[in-house]
N, C-alpha and C. Protein backbone atom coordinates (compact mmCIF):
# COMPACT_ATOMS: atom_id res chain seq x y z
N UNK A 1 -10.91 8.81 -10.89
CA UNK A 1 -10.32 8.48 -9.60
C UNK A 1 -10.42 9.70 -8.69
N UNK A 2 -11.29 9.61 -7.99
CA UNK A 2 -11.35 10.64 -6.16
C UNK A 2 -9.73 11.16 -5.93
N UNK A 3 -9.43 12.34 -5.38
CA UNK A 3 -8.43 12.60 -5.01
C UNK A 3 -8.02 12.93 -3.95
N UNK A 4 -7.35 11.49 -3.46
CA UNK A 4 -7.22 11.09 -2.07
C UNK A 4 -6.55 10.13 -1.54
N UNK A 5 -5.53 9.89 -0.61
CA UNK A 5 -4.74 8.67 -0.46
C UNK A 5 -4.86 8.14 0.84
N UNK A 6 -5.09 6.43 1.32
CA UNK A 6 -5.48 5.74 2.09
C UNK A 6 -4.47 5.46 2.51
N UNK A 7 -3.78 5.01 2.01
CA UNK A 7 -2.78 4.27 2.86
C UNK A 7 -1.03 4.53 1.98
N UNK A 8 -0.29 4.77 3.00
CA UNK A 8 0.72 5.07 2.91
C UNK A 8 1.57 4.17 3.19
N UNK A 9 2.72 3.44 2.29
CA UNK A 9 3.42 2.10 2.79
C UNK A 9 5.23 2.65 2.50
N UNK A 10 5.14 2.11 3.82
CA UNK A 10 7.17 2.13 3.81
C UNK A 10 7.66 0.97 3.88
N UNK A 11 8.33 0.76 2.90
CA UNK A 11 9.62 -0.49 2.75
C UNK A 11 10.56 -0.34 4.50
N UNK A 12 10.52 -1.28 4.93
CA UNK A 12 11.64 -1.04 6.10
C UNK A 12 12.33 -2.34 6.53
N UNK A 13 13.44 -2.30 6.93
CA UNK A 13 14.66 -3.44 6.37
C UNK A 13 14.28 -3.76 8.22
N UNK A 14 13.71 -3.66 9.30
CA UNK A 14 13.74 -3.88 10.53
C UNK A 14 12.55 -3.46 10.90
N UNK A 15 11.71 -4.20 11.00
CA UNK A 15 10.44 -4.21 11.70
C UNK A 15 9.94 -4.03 12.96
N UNK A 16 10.95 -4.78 13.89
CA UNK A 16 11.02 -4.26 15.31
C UNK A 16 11.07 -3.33 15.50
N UNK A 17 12.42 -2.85 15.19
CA UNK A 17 13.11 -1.71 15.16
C UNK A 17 12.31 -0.04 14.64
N UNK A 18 11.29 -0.97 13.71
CA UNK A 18 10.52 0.03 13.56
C UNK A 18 9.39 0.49 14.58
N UNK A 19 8.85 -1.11 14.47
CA UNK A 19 7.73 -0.93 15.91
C UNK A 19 8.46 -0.23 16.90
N UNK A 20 9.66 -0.61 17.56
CA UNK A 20 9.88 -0.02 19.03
C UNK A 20 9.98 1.65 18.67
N UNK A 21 10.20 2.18 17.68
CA UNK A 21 10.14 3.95 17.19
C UNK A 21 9.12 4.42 17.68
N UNK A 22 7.94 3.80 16.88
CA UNK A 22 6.83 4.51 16.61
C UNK A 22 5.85 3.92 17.71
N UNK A 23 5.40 2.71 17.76
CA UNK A 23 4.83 2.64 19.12
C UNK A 23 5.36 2.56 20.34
N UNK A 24 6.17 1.60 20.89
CA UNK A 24 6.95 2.22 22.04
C UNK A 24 7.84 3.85 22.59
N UNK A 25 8.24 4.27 21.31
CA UNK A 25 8.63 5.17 21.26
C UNK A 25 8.00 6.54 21.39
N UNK A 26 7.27 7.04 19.84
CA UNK A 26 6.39 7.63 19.83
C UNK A 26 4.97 7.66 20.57
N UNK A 27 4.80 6.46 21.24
CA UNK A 27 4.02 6.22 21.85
C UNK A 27 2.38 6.12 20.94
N UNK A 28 2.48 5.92 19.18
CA UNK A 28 1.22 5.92 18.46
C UNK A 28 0.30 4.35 18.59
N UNK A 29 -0.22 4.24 18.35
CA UNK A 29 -1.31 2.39 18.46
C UNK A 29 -1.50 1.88 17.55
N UNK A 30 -0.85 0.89 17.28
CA UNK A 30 -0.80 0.20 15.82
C UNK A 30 -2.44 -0.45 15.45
N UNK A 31 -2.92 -0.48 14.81
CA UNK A 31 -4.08 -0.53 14.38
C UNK A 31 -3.67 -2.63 13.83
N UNK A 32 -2.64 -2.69 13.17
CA UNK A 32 -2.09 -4.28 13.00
C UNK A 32 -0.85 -4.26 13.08
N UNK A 33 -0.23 -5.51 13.71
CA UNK A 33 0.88 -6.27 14.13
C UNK A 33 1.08 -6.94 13.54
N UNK A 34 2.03 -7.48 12.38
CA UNK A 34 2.04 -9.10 12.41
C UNK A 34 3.52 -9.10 12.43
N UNK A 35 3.83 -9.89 13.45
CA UNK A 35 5.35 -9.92 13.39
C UNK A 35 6.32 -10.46 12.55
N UNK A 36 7.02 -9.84 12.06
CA UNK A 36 7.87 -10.51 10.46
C UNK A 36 7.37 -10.00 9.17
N UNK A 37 5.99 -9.12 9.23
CA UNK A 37 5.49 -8.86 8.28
C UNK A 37 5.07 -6.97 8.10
N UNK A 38 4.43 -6.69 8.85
CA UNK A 38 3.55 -5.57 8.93
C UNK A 38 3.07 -5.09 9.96
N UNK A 39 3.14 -3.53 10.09
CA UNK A 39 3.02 -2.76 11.00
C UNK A 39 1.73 -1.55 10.89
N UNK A 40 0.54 -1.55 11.05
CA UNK A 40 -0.12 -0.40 10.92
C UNK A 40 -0.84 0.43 11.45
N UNK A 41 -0.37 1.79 11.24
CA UNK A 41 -1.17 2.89 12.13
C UNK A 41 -1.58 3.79 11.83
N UNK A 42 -3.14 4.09 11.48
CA UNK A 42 -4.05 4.99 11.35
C UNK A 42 -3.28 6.74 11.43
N UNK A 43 -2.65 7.23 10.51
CA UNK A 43 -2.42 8.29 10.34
C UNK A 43 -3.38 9.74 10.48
N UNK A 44 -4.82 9.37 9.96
CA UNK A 44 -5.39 10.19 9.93
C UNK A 44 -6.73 9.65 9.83
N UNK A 45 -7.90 9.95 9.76
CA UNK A 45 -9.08 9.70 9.98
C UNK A 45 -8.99 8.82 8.80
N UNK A 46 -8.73 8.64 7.74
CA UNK A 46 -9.33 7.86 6.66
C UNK A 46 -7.30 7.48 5.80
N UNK A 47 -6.63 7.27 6.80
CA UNK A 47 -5.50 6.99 6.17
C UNK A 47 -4.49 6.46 6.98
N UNK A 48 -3.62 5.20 6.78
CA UNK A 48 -3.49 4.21 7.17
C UNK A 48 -1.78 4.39 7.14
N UNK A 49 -0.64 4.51 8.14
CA UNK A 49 0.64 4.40 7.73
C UNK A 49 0.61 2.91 7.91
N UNK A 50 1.67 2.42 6.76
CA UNK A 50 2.00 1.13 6.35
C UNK A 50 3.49 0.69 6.49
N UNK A 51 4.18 0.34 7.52
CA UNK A 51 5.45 0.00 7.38
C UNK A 51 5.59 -2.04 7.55
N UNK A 52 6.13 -2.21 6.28
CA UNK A 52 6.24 -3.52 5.39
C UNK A 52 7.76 -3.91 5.57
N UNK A 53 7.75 -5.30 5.85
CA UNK A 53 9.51 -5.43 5.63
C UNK A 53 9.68 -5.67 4.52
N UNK A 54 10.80 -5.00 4.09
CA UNK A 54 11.48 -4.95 2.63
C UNK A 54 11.54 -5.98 1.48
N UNK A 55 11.47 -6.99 2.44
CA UNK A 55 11.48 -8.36 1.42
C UNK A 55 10.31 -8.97 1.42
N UNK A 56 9.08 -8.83 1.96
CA UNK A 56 7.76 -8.99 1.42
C UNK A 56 7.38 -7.67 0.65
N UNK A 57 7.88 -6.74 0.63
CA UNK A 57 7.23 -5.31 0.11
C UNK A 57 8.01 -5.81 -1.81
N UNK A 58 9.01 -5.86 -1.41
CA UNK A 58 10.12 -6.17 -2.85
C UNK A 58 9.09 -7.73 -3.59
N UNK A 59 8.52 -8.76 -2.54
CA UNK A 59 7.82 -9.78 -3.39
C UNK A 59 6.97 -9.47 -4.15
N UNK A 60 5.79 -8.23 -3.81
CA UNK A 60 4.72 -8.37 -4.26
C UNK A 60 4.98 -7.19 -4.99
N UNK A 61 5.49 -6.21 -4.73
CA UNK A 61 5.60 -5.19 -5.55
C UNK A 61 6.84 -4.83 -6.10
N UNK A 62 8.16 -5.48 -6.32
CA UNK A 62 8.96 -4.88 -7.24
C UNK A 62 10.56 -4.80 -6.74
N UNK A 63 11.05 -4.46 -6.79
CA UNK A 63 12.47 -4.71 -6.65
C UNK A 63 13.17 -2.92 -5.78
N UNK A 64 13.57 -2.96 -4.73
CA UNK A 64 13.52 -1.58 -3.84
C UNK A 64 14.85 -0.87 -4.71
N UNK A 65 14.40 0.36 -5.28
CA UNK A 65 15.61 1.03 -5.57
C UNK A 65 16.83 1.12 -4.93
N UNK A 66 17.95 0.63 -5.20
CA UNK A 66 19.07 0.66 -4.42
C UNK A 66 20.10 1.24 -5.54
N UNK A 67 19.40 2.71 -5.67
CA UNK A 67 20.08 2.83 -7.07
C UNK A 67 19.10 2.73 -8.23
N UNK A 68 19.19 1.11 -9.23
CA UNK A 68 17.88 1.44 -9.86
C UNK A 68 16.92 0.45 -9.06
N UNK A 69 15.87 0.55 -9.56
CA UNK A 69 14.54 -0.13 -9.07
C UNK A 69 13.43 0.62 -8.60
N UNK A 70 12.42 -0.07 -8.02
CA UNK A 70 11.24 0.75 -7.51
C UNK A 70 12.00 1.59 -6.15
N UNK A 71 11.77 2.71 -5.80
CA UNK A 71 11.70 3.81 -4.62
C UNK A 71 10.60 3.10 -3.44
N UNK A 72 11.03 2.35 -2.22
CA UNK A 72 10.79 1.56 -0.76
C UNK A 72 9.30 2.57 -0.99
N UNK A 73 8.57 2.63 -1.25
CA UNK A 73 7.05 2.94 -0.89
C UNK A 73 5.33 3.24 -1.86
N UNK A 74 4.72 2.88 -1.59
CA UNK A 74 3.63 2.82 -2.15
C UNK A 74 2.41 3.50 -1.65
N UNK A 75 1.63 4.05 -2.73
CA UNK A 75 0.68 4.86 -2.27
C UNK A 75 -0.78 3.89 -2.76
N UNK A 76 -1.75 4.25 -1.90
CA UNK A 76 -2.51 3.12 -1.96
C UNK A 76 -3.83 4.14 -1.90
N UNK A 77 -4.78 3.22 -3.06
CA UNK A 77 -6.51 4.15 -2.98
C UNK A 77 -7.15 3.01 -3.12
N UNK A 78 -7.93 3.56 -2.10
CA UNK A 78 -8.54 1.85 -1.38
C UNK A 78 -10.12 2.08 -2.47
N UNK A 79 -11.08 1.35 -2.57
CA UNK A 79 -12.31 1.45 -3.41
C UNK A 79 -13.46 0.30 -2.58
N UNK A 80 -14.61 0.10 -3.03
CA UNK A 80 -15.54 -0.62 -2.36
C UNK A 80 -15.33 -1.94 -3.17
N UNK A 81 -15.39 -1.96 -4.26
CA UNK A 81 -15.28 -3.15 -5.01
C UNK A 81 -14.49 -3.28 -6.08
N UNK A 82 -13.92 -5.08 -6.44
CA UNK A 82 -13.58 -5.20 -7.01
C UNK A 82 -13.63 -4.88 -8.55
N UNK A 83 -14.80 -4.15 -9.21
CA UNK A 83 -14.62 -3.99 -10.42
C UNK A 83 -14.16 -2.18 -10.68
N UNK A 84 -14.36 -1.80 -9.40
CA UNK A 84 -13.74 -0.45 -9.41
C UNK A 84 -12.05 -0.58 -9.14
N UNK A 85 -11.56 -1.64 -9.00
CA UNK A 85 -10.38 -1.82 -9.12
C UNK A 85 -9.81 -1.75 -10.48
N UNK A 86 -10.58 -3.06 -11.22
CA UNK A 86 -10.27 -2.67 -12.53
C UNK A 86 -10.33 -1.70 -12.93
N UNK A 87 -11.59 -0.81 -13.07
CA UNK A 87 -11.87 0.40 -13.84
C UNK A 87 -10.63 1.49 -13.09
N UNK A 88 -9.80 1.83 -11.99
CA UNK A 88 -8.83 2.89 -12.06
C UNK A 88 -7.71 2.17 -12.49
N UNK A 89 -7.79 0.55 -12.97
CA UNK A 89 -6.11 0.22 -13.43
C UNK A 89 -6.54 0.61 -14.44
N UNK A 90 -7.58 0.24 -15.13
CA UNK A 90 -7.79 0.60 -17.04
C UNK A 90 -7.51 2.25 -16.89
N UNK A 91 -8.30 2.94 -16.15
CA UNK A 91 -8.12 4.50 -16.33
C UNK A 91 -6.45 4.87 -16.75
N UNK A 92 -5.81 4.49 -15.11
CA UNK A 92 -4.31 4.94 -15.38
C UNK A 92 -3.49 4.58 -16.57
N UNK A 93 -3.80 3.43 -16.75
CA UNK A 93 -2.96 2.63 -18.19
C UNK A 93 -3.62 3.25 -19.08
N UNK A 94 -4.48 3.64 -19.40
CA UNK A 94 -5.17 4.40 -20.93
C UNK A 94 -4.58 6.24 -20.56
N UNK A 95 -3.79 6.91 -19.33
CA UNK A 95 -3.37 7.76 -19.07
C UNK A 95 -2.08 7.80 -19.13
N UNK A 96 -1.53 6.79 -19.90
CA UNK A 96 -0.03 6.26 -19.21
C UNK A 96 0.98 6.01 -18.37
N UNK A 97 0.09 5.61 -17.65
CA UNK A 97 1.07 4.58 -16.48
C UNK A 97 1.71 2.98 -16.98
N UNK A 98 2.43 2.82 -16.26
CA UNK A 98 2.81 1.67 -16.63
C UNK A 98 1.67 0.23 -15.69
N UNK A 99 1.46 -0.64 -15.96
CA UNK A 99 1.06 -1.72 -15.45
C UNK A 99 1.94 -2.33 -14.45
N UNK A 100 2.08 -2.71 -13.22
CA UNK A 100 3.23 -2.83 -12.67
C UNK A 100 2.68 -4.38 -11.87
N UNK A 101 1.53 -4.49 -12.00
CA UNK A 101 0.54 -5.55 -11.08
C UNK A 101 -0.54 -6.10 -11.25
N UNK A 102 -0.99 -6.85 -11.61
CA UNK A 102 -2.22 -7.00 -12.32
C UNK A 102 -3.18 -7.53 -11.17
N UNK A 103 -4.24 -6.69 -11.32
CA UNK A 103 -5.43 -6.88 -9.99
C UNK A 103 -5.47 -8.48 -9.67
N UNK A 104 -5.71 -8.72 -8.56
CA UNK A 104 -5.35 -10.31 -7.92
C UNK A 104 -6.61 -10.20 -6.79
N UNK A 105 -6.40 -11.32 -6.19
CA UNK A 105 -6.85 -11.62 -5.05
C UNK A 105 -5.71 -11.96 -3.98
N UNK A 106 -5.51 -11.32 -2.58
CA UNK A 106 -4.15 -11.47 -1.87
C UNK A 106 -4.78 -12.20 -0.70
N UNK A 107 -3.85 -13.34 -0.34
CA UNK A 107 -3.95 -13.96 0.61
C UNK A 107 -4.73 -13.20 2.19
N UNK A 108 -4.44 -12.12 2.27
CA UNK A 108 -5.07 -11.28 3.42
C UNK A 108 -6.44 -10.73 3.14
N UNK A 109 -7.29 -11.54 1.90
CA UNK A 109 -8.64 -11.27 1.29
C UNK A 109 -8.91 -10.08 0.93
N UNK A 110 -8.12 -9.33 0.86
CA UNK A 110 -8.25 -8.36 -0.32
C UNK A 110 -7.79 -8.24 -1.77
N UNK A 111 -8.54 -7.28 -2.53
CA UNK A 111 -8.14 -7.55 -3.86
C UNK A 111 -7.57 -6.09 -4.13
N UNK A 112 -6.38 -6.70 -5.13
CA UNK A 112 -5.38 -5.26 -5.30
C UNK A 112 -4.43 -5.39 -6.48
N UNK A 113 -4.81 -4.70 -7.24
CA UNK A 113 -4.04 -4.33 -8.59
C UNK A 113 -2.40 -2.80 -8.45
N UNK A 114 -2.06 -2.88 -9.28
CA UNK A 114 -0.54 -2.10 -8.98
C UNK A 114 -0.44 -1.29 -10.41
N UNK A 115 -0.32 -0.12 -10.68
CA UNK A 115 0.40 0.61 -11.59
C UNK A 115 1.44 1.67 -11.19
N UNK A 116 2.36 2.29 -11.85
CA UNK A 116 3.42 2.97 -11.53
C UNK A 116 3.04 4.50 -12.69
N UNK A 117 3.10 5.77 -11.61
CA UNK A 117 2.97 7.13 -12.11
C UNK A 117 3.86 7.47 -13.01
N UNK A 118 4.44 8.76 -13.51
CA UNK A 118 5.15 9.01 -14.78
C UNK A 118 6.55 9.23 -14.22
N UNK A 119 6.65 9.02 -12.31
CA UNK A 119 7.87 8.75 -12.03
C UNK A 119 8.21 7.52 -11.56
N UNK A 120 7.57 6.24 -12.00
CA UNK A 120 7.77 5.43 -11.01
C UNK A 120 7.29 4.76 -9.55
N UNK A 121 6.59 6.14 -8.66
CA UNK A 121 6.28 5.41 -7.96
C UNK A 121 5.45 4.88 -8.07
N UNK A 122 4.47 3.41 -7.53
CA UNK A 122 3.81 2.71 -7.37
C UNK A 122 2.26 3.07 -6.57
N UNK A 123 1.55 2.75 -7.21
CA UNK A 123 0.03 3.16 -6.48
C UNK A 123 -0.55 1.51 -6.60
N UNK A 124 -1.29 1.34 -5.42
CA UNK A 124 -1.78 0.39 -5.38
C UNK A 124 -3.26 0.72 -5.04
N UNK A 125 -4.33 0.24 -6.43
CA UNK A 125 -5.80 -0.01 -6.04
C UNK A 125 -6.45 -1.11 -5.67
N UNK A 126 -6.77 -0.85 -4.31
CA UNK A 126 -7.45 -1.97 -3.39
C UNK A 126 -8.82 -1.99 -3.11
N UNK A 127 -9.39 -3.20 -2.67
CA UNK A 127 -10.50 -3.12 -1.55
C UNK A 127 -10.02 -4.11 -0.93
N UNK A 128 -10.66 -3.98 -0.14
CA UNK A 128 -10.61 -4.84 1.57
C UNK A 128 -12.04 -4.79 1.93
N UNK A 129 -12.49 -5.84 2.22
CA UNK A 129 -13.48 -5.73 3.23
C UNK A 129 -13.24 -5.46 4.40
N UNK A 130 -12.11 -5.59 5.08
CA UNK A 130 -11.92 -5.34 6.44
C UNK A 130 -11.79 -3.57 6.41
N UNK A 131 -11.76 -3.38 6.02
CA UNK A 131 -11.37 -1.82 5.78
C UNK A 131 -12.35 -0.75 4.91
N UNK A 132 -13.31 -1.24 4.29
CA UNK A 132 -14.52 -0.24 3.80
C UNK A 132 -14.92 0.72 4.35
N UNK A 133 -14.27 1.65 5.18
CA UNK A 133 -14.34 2.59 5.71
C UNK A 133 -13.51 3.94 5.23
N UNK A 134 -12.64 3.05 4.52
CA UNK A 134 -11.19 3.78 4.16
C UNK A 134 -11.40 4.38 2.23
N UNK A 135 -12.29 2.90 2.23
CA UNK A 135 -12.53 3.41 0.88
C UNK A 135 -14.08 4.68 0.78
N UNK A 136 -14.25 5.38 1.44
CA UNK A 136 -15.47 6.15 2.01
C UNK A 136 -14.71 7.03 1.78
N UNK A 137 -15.56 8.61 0.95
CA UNK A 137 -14.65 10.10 0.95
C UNK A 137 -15.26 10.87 2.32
């Protein structure tokens, strides 16, 4: 696995509230909108901030620490294809990670598998076709 992170995701309980911060506010350009769902803005040339509302972030990936549970965020390494998805879930799990997600196909046509580091947090390996740019070093 390249060492490098694409996309950066925050659990956030107010989505508006978030949008009006960072783009109205901060004045940054969300790269995607979807209202009720997801917020995203190009952090850096090849890296993506991700702010998710809490209760789609908690569906697909896990239950938000409130105390115990997963810690509100996910780190994400995007790849060109699907069988390089598999090959960094097999890597991490033969490194000991835990399995936290098993590579899928997601309604937003990307494909994305989930394991959790030796603290817990969550990494998610993706591709996207909409986004093959991201998976580029």
């Amino acid at each position: 696995m390249e060492q490098r992170v694409t996309f950066i995701t925050l659990a956030v309980a107010d989505l508006d509230r978030t949008r009006a911060f960072y783009v109205d506010g901060l004045g940054w350009t969300p790269e995607l909108f979807v209202p009720g769902d997801v917020l995203m803005i190009r952090a850096g040339a090849k890296v993506m901030l991700s702010f998710w509302v809490d209760t789609a972030f908690e569906a697909e990936v896990g239950t938000i620490r409130r105390g115990d549970g997963v810690a509100p965020i996910t780190l994400s390494h995007n790849v060109l294809t699907e069988p390089e998805v598999d090959e960094i879930l097999e890597l991490a799990a033969s490194v000991g990670a835990e399995t936290v997600g098993q590579a899928q196909h997601r309604e937003w046509g990307g494909y994305t598998g989930y394991f959790a580091d030796p603290d817990g947090f969550r990494w998610e390996i993706a591709t996207n076709p909409e986004m093959d740019e991201l998976a580029r070093p």
